[in-house]
Protein backbone atom coordinates (compact mmCIF):
# COMPACT_ATOMS: atom_id res chain seq x y z
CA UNK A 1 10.97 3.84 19.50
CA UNK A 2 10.41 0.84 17.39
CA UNK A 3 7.79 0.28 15.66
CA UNK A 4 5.23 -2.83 16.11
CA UNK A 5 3.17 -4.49 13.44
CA UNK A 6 0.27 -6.76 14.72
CA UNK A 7 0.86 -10.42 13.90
CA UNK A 8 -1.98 -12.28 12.76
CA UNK A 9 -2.25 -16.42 11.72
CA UNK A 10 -4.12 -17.32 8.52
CA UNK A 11 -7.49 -16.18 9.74
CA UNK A 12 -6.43 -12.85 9.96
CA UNK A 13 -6.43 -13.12 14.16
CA UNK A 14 -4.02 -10.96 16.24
CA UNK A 15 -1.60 -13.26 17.51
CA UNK A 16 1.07 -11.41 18.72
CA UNK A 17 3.15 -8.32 17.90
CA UNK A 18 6.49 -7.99 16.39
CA UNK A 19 9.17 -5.08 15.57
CA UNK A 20 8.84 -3.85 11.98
CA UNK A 21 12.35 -4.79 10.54
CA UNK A 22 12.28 -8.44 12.42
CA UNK A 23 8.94 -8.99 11.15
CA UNK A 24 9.89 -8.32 7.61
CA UNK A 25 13.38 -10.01 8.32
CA UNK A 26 12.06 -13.70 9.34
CA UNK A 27 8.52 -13.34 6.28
CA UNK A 28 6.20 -13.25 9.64
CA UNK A 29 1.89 -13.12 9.04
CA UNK A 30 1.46 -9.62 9.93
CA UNK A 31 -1.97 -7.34 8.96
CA UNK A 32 -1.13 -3.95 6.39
CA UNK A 33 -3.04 -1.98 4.40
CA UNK A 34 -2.83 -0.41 0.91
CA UNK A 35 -4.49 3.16 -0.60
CA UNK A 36 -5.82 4.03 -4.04
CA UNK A 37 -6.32 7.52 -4.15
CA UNK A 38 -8.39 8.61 -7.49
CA UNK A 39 -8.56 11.68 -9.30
CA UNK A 40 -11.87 13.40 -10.56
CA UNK A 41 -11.10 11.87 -13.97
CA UNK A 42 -10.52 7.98 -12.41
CA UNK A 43 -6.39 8.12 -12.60
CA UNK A 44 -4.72 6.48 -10.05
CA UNK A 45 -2.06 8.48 -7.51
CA UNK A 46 1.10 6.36 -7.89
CA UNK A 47 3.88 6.95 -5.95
CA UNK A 48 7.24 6.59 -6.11
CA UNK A 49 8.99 5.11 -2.73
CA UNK A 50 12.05 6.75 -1.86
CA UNK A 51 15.29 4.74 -2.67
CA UNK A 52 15.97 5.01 1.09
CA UNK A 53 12.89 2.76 1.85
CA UNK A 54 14.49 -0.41 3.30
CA UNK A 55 12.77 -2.90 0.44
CA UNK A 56 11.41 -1.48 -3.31
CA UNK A 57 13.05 1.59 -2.75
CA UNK A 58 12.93 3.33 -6.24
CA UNK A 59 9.68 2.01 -7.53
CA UNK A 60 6.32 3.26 -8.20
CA UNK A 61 3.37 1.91 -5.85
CA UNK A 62 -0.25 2.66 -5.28
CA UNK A 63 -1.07 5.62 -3.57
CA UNK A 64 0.19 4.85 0.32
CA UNK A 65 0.76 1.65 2.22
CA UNK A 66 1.78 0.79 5.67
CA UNK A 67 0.70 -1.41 8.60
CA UNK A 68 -1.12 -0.49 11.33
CA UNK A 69 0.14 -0.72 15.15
CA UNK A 70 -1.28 -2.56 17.99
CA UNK A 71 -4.71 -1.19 19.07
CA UNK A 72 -5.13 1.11 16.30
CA UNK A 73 -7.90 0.28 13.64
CA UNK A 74 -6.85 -0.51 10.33
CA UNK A 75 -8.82 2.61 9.00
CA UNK A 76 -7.11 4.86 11.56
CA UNK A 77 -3.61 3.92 10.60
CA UNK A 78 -4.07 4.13 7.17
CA UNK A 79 -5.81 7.60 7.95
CA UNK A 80 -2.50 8.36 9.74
CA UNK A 81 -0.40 6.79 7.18
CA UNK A 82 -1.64 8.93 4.39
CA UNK A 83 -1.03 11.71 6.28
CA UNK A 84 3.12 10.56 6.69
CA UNK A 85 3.64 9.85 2.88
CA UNK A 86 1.48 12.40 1.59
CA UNK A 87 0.71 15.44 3.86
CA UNK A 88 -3.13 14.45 2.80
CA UNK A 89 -6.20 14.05 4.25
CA UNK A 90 -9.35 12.40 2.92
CA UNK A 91 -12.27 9.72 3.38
CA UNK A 92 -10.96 6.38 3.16
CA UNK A 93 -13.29 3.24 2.02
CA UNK A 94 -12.66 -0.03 2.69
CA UNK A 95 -12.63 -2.27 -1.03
CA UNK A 96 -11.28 -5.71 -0.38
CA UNK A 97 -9.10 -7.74 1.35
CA UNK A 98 -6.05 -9.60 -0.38
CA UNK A 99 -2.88 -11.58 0.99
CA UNK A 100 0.49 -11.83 -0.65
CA UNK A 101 3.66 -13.04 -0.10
CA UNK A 102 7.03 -11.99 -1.78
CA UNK A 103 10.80 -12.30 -0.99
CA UNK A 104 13.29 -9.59 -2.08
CA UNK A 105 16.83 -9.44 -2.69
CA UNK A 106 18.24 -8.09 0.67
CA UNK A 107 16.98 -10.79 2.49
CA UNK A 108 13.42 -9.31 3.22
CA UNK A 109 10.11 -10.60 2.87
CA UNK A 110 6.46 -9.10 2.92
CA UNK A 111 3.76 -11.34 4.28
CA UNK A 112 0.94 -9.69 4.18
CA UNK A 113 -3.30 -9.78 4.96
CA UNK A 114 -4.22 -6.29 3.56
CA UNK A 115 -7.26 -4.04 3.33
CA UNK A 116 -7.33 -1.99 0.33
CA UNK A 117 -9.06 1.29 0.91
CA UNK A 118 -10.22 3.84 -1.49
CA UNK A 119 -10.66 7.57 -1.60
CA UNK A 120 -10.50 10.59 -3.59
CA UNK A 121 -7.50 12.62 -4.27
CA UNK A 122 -7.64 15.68 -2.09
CA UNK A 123 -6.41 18.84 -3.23
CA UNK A 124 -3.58 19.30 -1.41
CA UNK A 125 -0.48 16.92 -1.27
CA UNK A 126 2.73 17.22 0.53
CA UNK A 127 4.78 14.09 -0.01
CA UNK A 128 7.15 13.68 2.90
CA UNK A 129 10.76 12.92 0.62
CA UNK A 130 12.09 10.04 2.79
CA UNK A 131 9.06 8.39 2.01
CA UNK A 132 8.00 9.32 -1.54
CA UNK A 133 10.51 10.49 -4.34
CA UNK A 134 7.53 11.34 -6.81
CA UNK A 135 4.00 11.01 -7.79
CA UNK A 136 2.00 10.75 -10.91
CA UNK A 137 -1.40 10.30 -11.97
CA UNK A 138 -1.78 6.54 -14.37
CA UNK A 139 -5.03 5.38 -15.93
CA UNK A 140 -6.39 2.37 -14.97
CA UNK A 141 -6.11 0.95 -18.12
CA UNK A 142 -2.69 2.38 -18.80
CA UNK A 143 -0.99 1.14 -15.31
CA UNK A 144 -1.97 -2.72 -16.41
CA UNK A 145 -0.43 -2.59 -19.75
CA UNK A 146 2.65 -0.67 -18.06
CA UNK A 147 3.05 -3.35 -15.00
CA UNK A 148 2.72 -6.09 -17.61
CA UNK A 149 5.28 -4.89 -19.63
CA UNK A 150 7.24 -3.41 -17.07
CA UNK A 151 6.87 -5.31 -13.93
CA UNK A 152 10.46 -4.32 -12.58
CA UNK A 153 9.18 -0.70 -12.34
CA UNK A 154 6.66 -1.42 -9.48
CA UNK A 155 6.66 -2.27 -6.20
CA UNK A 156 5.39 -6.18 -6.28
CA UNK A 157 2.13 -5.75 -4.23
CA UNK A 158 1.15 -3.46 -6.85
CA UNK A 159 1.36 -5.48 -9.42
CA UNK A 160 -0.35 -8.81 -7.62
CA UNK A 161 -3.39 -6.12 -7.17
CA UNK A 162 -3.22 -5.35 -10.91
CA UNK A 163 -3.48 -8.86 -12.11
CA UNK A 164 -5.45 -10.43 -9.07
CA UNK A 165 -8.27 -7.97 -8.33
CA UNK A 166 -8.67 -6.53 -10.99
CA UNK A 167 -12.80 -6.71 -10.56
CA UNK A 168 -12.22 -4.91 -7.07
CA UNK A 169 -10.26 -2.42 -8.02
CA UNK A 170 -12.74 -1.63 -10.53
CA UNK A 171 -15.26 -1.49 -8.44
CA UNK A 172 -13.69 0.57 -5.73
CA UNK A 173 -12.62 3.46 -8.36
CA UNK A 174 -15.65 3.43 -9.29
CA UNK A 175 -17.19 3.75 -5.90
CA UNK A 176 -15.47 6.22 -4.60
CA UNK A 177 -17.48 9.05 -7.06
């Protein structure tokens, strides 16, 4: 089974549905979300995408990302989502909304309306390895300079977070203790 991604037009309105790879293929509007997990201390889980991921594969991202299927909530996929990358299992928040677009060099494009949720790290983690190659815990602070300096480590959504809402993700770290 393939799987759908909800379209939506600039308004963020369901428009339509579209298969995952197609969508991606032809740069369509679709809706996706994006996780910060945070640590007792306020580090970030990054994680590493698997180089078998079909765009990125390789580098480091937030927590977990993904797009949620016709009539499932946004919160419930990414619920479900975390559970797929990570084998975890916590209380999601919703921060802020962002949209990006970006075009990568096999021919695929990410066109995105995303919710950015929070949550605390839970104790247990059991990245799935076709989906994650490794994790690590970054500093706030730290992951900025790093992505500045080192943009062609991370994935590209990461790094329009880091230097476009940055007052959000502030606030959502801090909100989620």
């Amino acid at each position: 089974m393939t799987e759908q991604l909800i379209l939506v037009n600039q308004h963020n309105r369901a428009v339509g549905c579209g298969e995952k790879y197609a969508v991606h293929a032809a740069g369509l509007l679709h809706r996706a979300f994006s996780i910060f997990l945070v640590d007792a201390v306020g580090r970030i889980l990054l994680q590493q995408r698997s180089k078998e991921k079909y765009h990125s594969g390789g580098l480091w991202a937030n927590s977990c990302c993904g797009h949620p299927r016709p009539g499932e909530t946004t919160l419930r996929a990414a619920e479900r989502r975390l559970g797929e990358e990570l084998g975890a299992t916590t209380k999601l928040r919703f921060g802020f909304r962002a949209h990006y677009r970006a075009e990568f060099a096999n021919g695929l494009a990410e066109n995105e309306i995303v919710y950015v949720f929070f949550g605390v790290v839970p104790e247990k983690l059991r990245p799935h390895p076709a989906e994650v190659a490794a994790v690590a815990f970054r500093d706030f602070a730290a992951l900025k300079r790093d992505a500045t300096r080192n943009p062609e480590h991370y994935v590209f959504w990461l790094h329009h977070y880091l230097t476009r809402h940055d007052r959000e993700i502030r606030a959502g770290l801090r909100g989620v203790w």
